[in-house]
PDB file of N, CA and C in Angstrom:
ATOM      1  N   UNK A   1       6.291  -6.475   1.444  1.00  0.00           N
ATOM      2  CA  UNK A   1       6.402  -6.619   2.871  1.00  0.00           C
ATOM      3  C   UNK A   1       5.029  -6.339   3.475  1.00  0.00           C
ATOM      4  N   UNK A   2       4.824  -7.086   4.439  1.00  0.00           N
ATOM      5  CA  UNK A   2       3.034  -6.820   5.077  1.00  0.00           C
ATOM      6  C   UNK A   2       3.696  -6.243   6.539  1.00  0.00           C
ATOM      7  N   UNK A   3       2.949  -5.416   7.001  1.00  0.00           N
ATOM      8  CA  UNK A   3       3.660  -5.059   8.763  1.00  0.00           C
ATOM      9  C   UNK A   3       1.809  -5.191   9.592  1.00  0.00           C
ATOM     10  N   UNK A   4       1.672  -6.043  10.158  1.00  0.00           N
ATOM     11  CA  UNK A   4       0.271  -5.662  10.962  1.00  0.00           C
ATOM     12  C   UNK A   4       1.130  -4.980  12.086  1.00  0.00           C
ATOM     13  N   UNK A   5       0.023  -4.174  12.817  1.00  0.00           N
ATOM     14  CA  UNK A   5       0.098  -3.203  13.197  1.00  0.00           C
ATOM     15  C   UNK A   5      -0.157  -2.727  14.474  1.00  0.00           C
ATOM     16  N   UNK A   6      -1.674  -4.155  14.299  1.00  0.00           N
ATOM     17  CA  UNK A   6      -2.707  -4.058  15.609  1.00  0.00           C
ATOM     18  C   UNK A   6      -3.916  -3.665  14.663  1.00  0.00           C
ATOM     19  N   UNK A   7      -4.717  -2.188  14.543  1.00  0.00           N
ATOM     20  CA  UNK A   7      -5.869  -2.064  13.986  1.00  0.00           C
ATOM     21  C   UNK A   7      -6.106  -1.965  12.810  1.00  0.00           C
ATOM     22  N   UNK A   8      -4.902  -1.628  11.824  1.00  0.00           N
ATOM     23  CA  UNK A   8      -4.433  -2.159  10.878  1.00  0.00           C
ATOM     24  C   UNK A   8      -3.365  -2.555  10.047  1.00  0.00           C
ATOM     25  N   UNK A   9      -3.301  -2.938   8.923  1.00  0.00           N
ATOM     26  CA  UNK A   9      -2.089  -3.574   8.216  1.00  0.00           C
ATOM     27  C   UNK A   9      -1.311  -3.200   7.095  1.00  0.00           C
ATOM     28  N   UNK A  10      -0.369  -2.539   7.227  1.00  0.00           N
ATOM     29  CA  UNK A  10       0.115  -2.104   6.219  1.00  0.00           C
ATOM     30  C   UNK A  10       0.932  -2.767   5.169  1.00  0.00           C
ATOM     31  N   UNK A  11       0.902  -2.674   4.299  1.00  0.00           N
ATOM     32  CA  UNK A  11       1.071  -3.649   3.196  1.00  0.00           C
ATOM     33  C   UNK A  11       2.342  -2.599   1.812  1.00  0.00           C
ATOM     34  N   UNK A  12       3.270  -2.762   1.896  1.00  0.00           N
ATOM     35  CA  UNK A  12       4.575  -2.484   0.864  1.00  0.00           C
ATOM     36  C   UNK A  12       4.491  -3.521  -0.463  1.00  0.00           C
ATOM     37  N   UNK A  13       3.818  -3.013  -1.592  1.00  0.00           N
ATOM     38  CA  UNK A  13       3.838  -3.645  -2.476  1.00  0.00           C
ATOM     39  C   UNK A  13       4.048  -2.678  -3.741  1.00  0.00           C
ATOM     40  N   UNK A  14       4.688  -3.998  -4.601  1.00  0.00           N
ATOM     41  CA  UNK A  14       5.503  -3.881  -6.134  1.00  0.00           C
ATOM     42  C   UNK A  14       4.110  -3.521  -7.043  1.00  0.00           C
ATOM     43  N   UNK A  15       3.817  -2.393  -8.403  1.00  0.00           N
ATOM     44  CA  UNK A  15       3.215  -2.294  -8.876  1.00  0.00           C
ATOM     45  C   UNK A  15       3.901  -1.703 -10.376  1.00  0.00           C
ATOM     46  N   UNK A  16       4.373  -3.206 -11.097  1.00  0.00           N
ATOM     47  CA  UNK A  16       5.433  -2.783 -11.783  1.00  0.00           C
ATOM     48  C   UNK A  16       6.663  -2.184 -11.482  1.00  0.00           C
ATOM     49  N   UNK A  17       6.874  -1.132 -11.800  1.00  0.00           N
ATOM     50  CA  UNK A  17       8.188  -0.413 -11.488  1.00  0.00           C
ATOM     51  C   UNK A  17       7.987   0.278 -10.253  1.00  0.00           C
ATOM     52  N   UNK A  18       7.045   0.706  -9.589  1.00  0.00           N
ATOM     53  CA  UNK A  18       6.506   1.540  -8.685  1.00  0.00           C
ATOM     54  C   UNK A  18       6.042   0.705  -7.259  1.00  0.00           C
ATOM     55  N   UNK A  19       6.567   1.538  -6.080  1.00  0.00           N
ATOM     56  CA  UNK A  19       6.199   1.038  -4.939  1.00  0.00           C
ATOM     57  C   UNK A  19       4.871   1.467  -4.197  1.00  0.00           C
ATOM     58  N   UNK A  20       3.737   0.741  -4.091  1.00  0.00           N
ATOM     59  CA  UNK A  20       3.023   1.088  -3.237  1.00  0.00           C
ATOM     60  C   UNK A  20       2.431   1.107  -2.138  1.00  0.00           C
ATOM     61  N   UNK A  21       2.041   1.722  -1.299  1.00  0.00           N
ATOM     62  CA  UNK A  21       2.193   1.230   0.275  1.00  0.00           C
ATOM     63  C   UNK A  21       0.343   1.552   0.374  1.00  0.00           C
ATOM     64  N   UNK A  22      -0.438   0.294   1.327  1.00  0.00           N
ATOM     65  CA  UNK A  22      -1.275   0.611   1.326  1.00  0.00           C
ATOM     66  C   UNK A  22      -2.202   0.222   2.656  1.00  0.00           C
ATOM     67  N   UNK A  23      -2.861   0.793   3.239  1.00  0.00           N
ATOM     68  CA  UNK A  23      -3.575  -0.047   4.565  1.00  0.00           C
ATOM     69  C   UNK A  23      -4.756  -0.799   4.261  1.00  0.00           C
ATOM     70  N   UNK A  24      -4.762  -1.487   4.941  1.00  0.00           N
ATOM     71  CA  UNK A  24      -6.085  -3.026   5.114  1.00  0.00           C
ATOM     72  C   UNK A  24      -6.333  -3.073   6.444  1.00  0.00           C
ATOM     73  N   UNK A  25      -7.377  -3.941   6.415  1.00  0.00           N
ATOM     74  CA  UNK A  25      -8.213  -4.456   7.676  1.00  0.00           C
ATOM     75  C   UNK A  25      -7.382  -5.608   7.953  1.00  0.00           C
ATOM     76  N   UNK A  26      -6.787  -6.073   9.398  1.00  0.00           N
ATOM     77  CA  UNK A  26      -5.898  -7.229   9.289  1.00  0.00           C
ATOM     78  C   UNK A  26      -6.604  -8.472   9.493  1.00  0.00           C
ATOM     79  N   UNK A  27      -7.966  -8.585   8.827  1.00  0.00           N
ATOM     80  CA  UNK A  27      -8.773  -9.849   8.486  1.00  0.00           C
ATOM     81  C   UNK A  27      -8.457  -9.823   7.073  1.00  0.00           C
ATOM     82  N   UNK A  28      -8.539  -8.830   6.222  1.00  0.00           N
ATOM     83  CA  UNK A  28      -8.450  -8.691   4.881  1.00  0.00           C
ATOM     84  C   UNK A  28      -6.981  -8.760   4.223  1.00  0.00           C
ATOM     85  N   UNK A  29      -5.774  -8.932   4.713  1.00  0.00           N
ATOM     86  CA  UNK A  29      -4.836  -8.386   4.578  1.00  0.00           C
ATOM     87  C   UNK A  29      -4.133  -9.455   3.928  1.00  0.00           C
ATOM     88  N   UNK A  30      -3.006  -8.987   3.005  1.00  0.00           N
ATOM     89  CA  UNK A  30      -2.373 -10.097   1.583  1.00  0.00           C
ATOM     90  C   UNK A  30      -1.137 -10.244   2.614  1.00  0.00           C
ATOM     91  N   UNK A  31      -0.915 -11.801   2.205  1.00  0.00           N
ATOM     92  CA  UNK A  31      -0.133 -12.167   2.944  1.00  0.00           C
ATOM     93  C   UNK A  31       1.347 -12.278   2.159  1.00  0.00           C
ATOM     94  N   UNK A  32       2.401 -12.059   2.804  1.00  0.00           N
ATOM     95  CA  UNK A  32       3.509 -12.378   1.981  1.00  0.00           C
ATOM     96  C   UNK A  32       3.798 -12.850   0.453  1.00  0.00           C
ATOM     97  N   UNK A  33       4.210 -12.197  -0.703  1.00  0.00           N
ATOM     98  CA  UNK A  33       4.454 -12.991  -1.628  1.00  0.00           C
ATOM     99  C   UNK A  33       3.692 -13.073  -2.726  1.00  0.00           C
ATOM    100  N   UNK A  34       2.119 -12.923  -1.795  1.00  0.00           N
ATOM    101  CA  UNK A  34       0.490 -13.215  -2.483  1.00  0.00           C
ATOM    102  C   UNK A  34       0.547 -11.838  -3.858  1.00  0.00           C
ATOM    103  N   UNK A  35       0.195 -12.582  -4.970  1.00  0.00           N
ATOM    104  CA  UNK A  35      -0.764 -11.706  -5.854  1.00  0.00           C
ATOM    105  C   UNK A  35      -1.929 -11.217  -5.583  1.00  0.00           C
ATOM    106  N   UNK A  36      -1.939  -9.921  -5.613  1.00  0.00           N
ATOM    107  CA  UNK A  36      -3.498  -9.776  -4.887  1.00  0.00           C
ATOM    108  C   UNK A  36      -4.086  -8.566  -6.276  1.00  0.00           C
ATOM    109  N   UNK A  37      -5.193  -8.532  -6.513  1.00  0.00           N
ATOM    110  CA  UNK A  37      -6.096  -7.501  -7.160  1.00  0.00           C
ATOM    111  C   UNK A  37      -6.525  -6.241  -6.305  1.00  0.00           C
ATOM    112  N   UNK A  38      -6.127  -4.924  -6.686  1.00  0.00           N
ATOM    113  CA  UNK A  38      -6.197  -3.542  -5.772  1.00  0.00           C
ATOM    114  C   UNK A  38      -7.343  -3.310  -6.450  1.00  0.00           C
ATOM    115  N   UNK A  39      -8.195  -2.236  -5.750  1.00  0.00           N
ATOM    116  CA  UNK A  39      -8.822  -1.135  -5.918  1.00  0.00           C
ATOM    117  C   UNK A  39      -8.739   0.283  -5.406  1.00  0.00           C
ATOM    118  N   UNK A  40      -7.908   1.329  -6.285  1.00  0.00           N
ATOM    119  CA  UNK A  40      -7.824   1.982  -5.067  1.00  0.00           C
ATOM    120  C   UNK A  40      -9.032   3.327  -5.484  1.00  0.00           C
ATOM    121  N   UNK A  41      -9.172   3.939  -3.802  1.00  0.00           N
ATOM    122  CA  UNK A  41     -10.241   4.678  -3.899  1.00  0.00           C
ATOM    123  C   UNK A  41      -8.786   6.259  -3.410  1.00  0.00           C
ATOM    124  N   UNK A  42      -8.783   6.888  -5.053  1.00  0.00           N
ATOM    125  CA  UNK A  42      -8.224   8.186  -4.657  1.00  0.00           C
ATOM    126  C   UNK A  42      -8.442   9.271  -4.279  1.00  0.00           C
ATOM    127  N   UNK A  43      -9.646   9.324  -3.828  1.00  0.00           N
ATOM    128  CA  UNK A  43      -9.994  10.297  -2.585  1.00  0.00           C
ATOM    129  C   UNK A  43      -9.074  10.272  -1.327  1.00  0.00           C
ATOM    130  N   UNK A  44      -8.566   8.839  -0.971  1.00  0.00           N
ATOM    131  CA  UNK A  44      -7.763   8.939   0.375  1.00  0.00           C
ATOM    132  C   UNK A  44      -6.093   8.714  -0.263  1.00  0.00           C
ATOM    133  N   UNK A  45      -6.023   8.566  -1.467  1.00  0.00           N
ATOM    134  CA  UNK A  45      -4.395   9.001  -2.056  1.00  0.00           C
ATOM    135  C   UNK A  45      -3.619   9.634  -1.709  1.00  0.00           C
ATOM    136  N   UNK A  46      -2.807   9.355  -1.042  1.00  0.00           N
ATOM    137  CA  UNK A  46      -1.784  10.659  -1.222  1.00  0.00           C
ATOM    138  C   UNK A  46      -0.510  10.020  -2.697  1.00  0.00           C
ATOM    139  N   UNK A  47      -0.068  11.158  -3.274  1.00  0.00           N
ATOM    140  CA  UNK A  47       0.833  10.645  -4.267  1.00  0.00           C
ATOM    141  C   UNK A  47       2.305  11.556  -4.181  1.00  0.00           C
ATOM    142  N   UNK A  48       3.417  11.212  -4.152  1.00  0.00           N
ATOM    143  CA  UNK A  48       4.878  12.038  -3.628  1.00  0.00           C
ATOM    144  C   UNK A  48       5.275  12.217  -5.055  1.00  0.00           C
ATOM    145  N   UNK A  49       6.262  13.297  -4.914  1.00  0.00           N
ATOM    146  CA  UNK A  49       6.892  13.689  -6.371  1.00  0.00           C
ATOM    147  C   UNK A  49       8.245  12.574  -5.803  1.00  0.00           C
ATOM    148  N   UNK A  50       8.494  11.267  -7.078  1.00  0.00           N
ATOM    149  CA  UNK A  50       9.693  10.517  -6.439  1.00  0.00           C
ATOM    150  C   UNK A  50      11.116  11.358  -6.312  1.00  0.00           C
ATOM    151  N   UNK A  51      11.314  12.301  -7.185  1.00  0.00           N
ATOM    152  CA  UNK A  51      12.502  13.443  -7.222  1.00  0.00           C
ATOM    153  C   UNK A  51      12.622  14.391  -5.785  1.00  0.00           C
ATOM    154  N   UNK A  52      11.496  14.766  -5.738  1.00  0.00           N
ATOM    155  CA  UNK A  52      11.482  15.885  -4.421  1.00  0.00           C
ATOM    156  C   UNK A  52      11.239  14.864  -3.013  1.00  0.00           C
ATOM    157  N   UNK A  53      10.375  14.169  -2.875  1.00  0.00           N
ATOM    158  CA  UNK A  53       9.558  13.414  -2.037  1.00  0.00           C
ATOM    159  C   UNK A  53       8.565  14.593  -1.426  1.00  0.00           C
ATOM    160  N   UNK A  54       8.490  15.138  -2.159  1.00  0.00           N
ATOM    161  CA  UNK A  54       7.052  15.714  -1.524  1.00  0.00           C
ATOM    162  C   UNK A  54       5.497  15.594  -2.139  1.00  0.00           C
ATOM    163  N   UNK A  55       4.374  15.862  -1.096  1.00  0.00           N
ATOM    164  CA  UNK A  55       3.688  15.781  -1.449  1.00  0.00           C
ATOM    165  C   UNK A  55       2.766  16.832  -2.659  1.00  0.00           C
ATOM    166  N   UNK A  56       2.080  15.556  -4.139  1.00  0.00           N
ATOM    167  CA  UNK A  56       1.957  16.289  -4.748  1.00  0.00           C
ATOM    168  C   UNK A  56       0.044  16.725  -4.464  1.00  0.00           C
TER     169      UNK A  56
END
């Protein structure tokens, strides 16, 4: 699922078994459906325990 936003775009995507949610620039932003190649920079990560939902 893509949601723009206004300043930016948040993006709900499949990564294998795992859901990941991620923000973009909404010039840059994958459109519906699209295969796209990530990079992510985990300095700005946050990652949830899926059992608890908290942050780990």
């Amino acid at each position: 699922m893509v949601e723009p936003t206004g300043a930016e775009t948040i993006g709900f995507m499949r990564f294998g078994e795992l859901e990941v949610v991620g923000r973009f620039d909404p010039d840059e932003a994958p459109r519906m459906g699209e295969t796209i190649t990530l990079g992510i920079d985990m300095s700005h990560a946050c990652l949830f325990d899926p059992a608890t939902k908290t942050l780990i």
